[in-house]
Protein backbone atom coordinates (compact mmCIF):
# COMPACT_ATOMS: atom_id res chain seq x y z
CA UNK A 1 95.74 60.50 137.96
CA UNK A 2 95.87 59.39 134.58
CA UNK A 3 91.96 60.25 134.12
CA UNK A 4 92.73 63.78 135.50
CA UNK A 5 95.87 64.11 132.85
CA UNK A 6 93.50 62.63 129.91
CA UNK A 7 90.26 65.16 131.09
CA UNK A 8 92.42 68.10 131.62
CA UNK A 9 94.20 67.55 127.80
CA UNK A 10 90.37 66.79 126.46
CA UNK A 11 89.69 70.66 127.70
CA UNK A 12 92.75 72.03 126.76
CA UNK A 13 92.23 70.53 123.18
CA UNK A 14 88.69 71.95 123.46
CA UNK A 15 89.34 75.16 124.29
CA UNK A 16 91.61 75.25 121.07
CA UNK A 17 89.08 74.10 118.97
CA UNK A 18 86.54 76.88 120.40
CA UNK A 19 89.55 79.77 119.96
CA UNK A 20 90.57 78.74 116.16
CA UNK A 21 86.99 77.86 115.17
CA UNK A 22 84.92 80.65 116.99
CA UNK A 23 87.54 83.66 118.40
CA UNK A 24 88.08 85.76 115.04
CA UNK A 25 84.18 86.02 114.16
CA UNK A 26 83.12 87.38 117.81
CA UNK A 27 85.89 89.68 117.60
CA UNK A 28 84.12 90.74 113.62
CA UNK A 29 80.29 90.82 114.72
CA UNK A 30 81.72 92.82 117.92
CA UNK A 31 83.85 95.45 115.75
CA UNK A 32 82.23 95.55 112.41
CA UNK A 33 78.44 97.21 113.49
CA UNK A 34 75.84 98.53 111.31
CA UNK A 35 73.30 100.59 112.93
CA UNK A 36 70.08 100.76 111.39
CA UNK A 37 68.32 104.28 110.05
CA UNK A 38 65.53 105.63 111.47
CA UNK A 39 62.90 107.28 109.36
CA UNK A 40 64.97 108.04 105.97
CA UNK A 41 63.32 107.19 103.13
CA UNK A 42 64.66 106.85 99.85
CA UNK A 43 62.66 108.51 97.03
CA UNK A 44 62.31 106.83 93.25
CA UNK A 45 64.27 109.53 92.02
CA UNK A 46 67.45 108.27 94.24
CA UNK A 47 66.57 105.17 93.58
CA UNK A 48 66.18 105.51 89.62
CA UNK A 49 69.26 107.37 89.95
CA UNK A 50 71.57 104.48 91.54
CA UNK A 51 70.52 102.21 89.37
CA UNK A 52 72.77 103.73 86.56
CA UNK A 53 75.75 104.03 88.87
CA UNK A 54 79.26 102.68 88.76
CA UNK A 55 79.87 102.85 92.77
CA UNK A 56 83.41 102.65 93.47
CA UNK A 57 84.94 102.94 97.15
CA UNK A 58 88.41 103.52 97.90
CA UNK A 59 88.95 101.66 101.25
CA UNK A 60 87.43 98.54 102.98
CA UNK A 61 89.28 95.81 105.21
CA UNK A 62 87.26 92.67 104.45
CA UNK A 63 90.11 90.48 104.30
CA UNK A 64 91.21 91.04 107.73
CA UNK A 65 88.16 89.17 108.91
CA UNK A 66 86.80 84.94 109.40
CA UNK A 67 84.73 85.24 106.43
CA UNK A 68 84.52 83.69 102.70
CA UNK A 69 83.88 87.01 100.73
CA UNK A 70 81.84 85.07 98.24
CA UNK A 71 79.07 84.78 100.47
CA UNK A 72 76.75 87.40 101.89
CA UNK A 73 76.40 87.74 105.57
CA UNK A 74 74.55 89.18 108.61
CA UNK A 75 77.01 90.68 110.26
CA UNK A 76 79.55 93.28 109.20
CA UNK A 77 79.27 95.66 106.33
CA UNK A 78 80.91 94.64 103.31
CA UNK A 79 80.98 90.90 101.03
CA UNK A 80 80.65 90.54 97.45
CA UNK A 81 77.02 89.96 97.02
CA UNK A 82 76.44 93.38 99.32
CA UNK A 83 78.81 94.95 96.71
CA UNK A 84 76.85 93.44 93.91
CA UNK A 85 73.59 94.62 95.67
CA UNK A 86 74.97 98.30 95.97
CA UNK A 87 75.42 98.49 92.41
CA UNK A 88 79.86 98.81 92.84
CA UNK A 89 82.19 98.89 89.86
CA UNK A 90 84.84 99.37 92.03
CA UNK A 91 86.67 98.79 95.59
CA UNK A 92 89.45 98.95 96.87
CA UNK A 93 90.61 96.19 99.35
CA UNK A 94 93.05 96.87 102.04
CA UNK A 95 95.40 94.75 103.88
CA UNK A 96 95.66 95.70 107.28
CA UNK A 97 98.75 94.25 109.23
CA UNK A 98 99.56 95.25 112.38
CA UNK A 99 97.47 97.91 114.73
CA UNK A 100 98.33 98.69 118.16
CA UNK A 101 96.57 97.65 121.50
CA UNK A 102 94.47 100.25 123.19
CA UNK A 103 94.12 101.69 119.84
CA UNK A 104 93.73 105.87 119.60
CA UNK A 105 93.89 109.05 117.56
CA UNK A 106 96.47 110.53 119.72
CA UNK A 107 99.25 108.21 120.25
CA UNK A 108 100.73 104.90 119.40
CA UNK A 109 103.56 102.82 119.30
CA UNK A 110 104.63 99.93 117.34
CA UNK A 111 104.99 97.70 120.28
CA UNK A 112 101.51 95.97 120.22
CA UNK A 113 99.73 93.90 117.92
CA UNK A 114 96.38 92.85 117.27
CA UNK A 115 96.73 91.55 113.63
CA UNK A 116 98.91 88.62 115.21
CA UNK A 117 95.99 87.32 117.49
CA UNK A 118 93.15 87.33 114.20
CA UNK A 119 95.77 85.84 112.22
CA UNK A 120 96.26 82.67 114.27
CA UNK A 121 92.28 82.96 115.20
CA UNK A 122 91.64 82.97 111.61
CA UNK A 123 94.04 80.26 110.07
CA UNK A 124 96.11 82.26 107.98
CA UNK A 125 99.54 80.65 107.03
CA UNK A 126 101.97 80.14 110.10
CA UNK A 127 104.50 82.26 108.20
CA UNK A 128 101.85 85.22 108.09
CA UNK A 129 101.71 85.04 112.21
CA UNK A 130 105.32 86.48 112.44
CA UNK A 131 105.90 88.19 109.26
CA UNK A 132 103.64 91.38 108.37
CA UNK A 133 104.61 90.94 104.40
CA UNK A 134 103.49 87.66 104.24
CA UNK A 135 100.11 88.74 105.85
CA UNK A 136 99.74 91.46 103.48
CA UNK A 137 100.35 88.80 100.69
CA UNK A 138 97.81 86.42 102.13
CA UNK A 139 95.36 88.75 101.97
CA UNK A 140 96.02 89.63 98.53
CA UNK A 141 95.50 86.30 98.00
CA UNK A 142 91.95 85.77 99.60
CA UNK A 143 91.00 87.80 96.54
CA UNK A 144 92.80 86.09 93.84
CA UNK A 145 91.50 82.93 94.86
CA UNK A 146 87.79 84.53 95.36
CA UNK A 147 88.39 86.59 91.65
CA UNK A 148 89.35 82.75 90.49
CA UNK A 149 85.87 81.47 90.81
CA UNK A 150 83.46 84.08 90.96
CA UNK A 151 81.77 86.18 88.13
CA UNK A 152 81.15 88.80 90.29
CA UNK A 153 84.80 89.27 91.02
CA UNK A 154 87.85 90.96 88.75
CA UNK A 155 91.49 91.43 90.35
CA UNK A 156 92.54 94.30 88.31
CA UNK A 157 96.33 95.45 87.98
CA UNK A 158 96.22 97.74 85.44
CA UNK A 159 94.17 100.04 83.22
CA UNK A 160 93.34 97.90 80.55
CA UNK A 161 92.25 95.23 82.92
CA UNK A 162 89.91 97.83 84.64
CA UNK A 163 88.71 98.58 81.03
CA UNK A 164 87.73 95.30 80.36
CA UNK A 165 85.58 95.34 83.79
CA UNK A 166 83.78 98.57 83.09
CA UNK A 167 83.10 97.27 79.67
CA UNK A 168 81.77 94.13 80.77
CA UNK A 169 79.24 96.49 83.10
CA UNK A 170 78.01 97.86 79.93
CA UNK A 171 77.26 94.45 78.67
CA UNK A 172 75.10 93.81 81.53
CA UNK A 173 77.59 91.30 83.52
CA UNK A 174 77.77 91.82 87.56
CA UNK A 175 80.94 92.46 87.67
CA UNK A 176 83.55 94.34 90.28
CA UNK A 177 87.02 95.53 89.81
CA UNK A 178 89.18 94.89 92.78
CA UNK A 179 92.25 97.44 93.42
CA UNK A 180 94.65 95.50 95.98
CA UNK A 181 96.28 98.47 98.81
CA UNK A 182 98.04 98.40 102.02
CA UNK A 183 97.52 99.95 105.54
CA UNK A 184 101.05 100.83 106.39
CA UNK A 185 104.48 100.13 104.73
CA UNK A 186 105.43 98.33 107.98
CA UNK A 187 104.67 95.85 105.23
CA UNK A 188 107.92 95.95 103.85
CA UNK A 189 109.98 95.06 107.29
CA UNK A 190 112.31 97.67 106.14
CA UNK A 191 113.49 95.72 102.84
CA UNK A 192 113.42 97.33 99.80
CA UNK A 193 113.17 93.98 97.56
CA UNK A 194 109.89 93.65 99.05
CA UNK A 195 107.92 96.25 97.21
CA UNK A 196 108.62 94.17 94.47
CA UNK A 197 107.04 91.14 96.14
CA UNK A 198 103.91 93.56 97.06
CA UNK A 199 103.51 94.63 93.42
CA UNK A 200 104.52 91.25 92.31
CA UNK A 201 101.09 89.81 94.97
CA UNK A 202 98.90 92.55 92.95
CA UNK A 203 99.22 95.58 95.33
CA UNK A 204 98.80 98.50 93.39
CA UNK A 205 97.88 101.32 95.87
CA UNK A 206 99.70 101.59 99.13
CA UNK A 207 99.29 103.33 102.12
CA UNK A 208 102.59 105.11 103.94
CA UNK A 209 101.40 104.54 107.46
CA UNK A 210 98.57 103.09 110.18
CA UNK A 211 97.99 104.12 113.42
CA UNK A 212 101.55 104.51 114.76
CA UNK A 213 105.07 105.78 112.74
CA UNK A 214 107.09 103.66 110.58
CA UNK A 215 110.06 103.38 108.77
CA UNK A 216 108.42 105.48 106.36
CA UNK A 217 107.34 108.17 108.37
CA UNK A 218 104.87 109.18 111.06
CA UNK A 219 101.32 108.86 111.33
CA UNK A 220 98.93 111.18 112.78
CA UNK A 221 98.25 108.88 115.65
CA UNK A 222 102.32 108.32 115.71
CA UNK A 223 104.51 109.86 119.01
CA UNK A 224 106.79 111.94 117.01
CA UNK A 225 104.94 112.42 114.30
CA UNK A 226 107.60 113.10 112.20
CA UNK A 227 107.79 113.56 108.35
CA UNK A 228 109.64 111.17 105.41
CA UNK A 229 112.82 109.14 106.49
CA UNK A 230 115.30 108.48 104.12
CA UNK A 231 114.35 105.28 103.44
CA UNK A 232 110.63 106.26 102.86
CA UNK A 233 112.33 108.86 99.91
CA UNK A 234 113.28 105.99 98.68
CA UNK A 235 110.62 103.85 98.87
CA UNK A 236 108.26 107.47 97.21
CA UNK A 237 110.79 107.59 94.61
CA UNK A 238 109.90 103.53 93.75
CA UNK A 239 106.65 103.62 93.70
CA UNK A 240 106.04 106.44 91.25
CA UNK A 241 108.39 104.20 89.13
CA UNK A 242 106.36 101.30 89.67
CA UNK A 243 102.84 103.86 89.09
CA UNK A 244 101.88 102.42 92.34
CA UNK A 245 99.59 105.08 93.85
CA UNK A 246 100.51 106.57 97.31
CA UNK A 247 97.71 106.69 99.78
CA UNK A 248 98.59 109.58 102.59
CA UNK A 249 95.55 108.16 104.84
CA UNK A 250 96.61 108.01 108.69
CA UNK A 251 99.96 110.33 107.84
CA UNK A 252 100.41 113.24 110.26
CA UNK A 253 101.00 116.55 108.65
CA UNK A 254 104.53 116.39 108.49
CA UNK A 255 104.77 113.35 106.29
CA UNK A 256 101.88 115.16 104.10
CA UNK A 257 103.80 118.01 103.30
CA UNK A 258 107.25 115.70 102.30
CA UNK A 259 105.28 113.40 100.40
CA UNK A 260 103.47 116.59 98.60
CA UNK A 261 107.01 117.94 98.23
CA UNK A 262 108.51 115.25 95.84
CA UNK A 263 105.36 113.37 94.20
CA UNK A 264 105.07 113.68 90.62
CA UNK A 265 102.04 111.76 90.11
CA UNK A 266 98.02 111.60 91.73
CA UNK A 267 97.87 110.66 95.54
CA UNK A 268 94.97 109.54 97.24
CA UNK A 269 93.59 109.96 100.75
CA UNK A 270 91.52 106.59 100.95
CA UNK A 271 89.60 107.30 103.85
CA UNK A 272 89.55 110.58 106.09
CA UNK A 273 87.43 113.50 106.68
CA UNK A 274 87.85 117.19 106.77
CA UNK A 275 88.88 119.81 109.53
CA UNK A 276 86.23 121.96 108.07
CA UNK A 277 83.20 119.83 108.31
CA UNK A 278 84.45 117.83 111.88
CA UNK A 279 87.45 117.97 113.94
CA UNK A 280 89.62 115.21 113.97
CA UNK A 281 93.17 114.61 114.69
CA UNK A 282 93.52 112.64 111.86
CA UNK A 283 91.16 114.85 109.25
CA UNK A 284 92.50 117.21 106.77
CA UNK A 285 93.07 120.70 106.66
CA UNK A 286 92.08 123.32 104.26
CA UNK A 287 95.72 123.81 102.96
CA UNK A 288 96.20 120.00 102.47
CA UNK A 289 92.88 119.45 101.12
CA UNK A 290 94.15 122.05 97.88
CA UNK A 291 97.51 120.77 97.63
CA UNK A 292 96.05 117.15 96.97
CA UNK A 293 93.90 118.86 94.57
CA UNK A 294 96.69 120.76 92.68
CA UNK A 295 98.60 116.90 92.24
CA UNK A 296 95.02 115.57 90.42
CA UNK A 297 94.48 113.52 93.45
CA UNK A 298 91.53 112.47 95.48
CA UNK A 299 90.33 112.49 98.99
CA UNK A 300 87.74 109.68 100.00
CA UNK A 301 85.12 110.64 102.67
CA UNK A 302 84.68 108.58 105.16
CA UNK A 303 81.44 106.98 106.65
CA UNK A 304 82.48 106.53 110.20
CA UNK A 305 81.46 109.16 113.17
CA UNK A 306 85.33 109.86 114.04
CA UNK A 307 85.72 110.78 110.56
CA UNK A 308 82.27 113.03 109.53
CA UNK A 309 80.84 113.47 113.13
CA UNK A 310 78.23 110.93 112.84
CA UNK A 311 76.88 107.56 111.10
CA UNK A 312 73.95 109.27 109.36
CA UNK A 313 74.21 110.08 105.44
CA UNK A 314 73.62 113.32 105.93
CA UNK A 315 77.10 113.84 107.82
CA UNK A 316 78.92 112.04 104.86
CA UNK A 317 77.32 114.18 102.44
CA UNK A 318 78.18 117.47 104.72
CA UNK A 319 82.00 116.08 104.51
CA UNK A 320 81.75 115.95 100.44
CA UNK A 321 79.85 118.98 100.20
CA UNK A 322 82.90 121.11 101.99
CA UNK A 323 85.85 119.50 99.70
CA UNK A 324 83.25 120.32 96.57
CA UNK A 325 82.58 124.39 97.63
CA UNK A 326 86.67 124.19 98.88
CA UNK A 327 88.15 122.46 95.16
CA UNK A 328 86.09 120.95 92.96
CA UNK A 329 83.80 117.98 92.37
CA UNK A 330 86.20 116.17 90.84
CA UNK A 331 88.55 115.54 93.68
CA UNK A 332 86.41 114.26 95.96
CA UNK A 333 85.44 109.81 96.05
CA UNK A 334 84.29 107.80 98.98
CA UNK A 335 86.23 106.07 101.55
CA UNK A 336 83.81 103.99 103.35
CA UNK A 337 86.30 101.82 105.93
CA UNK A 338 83.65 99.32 105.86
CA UNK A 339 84.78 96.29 107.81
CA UNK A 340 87.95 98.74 109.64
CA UNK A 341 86.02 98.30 112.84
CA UNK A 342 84.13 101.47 112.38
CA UNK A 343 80.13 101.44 112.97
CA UNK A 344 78.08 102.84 109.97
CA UNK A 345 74.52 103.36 109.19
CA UNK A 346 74.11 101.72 106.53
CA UNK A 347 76.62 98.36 104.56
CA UNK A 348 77.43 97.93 100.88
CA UNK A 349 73.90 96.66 99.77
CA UNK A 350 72.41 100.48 101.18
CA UNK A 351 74.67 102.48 99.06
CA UNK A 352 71.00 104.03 97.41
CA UNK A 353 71.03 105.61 101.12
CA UNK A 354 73.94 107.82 100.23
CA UNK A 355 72.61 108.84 97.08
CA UNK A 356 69.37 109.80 98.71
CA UNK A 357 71.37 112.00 100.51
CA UNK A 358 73.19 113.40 97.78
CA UNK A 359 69.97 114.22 96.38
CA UNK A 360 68.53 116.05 99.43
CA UNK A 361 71.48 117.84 99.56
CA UNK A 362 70.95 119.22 95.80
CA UNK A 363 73.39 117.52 94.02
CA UNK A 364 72.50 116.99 90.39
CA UNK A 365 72.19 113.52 89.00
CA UNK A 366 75.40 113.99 86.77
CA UNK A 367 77.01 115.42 90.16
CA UNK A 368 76.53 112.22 92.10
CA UNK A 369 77.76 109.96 88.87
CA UNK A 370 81.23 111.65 89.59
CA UNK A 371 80.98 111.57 93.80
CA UNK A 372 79.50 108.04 93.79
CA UNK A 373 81.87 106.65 91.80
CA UNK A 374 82.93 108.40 88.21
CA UNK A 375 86.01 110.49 89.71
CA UNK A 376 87.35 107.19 91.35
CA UNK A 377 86.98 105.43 88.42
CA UNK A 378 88.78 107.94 85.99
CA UNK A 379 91.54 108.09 88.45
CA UNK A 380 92.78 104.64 88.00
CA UNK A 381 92.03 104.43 84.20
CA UNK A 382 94.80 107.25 84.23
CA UNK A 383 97.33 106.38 86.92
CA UNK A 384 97.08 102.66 86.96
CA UNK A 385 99.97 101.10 85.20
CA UNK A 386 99.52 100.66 81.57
C-alpha cells in the first residue's frame, strides 16, 4: 500500500512538473501561428525603402506568453530580436488580463477566464493568479526588467524619453521604444486608486474594454453592449489628466460615441479594421472612422483575417488604403496583434513584406514613412506626457 501511495504521489508530482514547465508554451505555438507566403517577392526598391524606416506598431501581447522576450524564437510572431530584424522604433506592448472561454465576436460574459490558467502555467506571482491589476503590473514588469539589460530595449514614459530613443536611432544604436497599454480596465477591479498604480507600473496607453463589458462600459463582443458608466466618466475624465491615451479597441459603438463625446485629447484604435474594406462586428464604421480623425487620433490596421479578411499583405494594405481615400494619411498606423492569438502571414522580422505591399499598391516612399511608422511616432511625441 505504501508503494501504491509513494508511486501515485511520484505521478501526481510529475504531472505538475509537466503542467508548470510545458502547459503555457503548447497553448503559445498552438495560438500564436505564422503562415508562410507563397510566391511574393519583395523587390530592392521595398527593400531599400525599409531600410530607412522607423516601424512602429500599436498593439502586440508578447507578455502574455512562456517566453524571455530577449531571445528570438521559432514559434510565435513577435520577440525583440524579430523587432530588431523588422527595423521597429516603436511598439506598443499590451497586457492582456482576463478573456472569456469559448471566446467570440458576438457575445461574452465576464464569467470565464483564461488569463488565470497561463498565469499559474507560466509562473507569474501567486498574487497575479487572483488579482487582474497585479497581472497587468507583472507584465509591465517583464519589460522593465528586459529594458534593464538589453540595448535593444527602452521603456519609455514620456516624450522626452521617446526623444532620446529616436535620437539614439539616428546615431546608429538598435534601439526600440516600448509604450506599456492595457486590454481592458477590468484592470482596475473597480478602484479608482489603481490607475495611479497602472501609471505608477509605466502604463501609459489604456484600453476601455476586451472581449466582454466592464465597469467601464461595453465591448463590441459585450451582451448589452452598452455605452460609458459613471464610473468609466470618471475614470475618461482621469486619464486625460494623467495624458494617458485612451485606446477604444474592442468598444461597441455605444461606448465609441460617449467616449468621442467628452475626450479632449487624441484616441487611438490599437488594433481593428474597417466596415468598408471587411465586415466585422468589431470593425469600424465610416462615421467613427472621421470622428477619430476630427480628435487627431489614429486607427491601427490590423494583420489578422477577422480584422482585414485575410493574412496576406495585400488585405492589410486594402484596410489602410480605405481609411487613407476616407481621412487622410495621417490617421492611419498599424495594429499588428502579433502574439493576441491571431494567425498572420508574416512576424516582426518580415515587416519588408508589408512595405512591398505598400509599394504595389502605389504608395509613395514618403507615404509609407508615415503608414509604417512616422504618424505613430508623431502621435506620442505630442500626447505623451511631458
Amino acid at each position: 500500500m505504501k508503494k501504491i501511495s509513494i508511486t501515485l504521489l511520484s505521478i501526481i508530482v510529475l504531472a505538475i512538473i509537466i503542467f508548470f514547465t510545458f502547459a503555457g508554451g503548447i497553448a503559445d505555438k498552438k495560438m500564436n501561428k505564422v503562415v508562410p507566403l507563397e510566391g511574393f517577392a519583395v523587390s530592392d526598391k521595398a527593400k531599400s525603402i525599409h531600410e530607412n524606416l522607423k516601424v512602429a506598431d500599436l498593439h502586440c501581447d508578447l507578455t502574455l506568453w512562456d517566453r524571455n522576450i530577449l531571445e528570438e524564437h521559432d514559434h510565435g510572431q513577435v520577440d525583440i530580436p524579430r523587432l530588431v530584424k523588422g527595423n521597429f522604433a516603436l511598439q506598443v506592448f499590451n497586457a492582456v488580463i482576463q478573456t472569456p472561454r469559448g471566446m467570440n465576436y458576438q457575445s461574452n460574459t465576464d464569467e470565464t477566464d483564461n488569463v488565470t490558467l497561463l498565469a499559474m502555467t507560466n509562473r507569474w506571482p501567486i498574487k497575479s493568479w487572483s488579482s487582474l491589476c497585479e497581472r497587468a503590473i507583472h507584465q509591465s514588469n517583464i519589460v522593465k526588467e528586459a529594458a534593464e539589460v538589453s540595448p535593444n530595449l527602452s521603456l519609455v514614459q514620456n516624450q522626452s524619453e521617446l526623444q532620446a530613443v529616436l535620437d539614439g536611432r539616428d546615431q546608429g544604436e538598435e534601439v526600440i521604444a516600448a509604450i506599456m497599454s492595457i486590454e481592458g480596465l477590468h484592470a482596475l477591479e473597480v478602484k479608482l486608486e489603481n490607475l495611479d498604480r497602472l501609471y505608477e507600473a509605466g502604463y501609459r496607453q489604456l484600453g476601455l474594454v476586451h472581449f466582454f463589458d466592464n465597469d467601464i462600459g461595453g465591448s463590441s463582443a459585450g451582451v448589452a453592449k452598452g455605452g460609458l458608466t459613471e464610473f468609466g466618466k470618471e475614470i475618461i475624465r482621469r486619464m486625460e489628466e494623467k495624458k494617458i491615451i485612451i485606446d477604444l479597441a474592442h468598444s461597441s459603438p455605444a461606448l465609441i460615441q460617449d467616449v468621442l463625446s467628452i475626450a479632449t485629447r487624441p484616441v487611438v484604435v490599437s488594433h481593428t479594421g474597417v466596415k468598408g474594406a471587411h465586415e466585422s462586428p468589431r470593425n469600424l464604421l465610416d462615421k467613427e472612422i472621421k470622428q477619430i480623425a476630427a480628435l487627431d487620433g489614429l486607427i491601427g490596421i490590423g494583420f489578422w483575417a477577422e480584422a482585414v479578411g485575410g493574412v496576406h499583405p495585400s488585405n492589410v494594405v486594402k484596410s489602410i488604403r480605405y481609411v487613407v481615400d476616407l481621412v487622410g494619411i495621417q490617421y492611419v498606423a498599424l495594429g499588428s496583434d502579433f502574439d493576441g492569438a491571431v494567425t498572420t502571414s508574416f512576424d516582426a522580422s518580415q515587416m519588408v513584406f508589408l512595405t512591398e505591399a505598400l509599394l504595389q499598391e502605389g504608395f509613395s516612399e514618403e507615404d509609407i514613412t508615415k503608414i509604417m511608422g512616422g504618424n505613430q511616432i508623431a502621435f506620442f511625441l505630442k500626447n505623451l506626457p511631458e
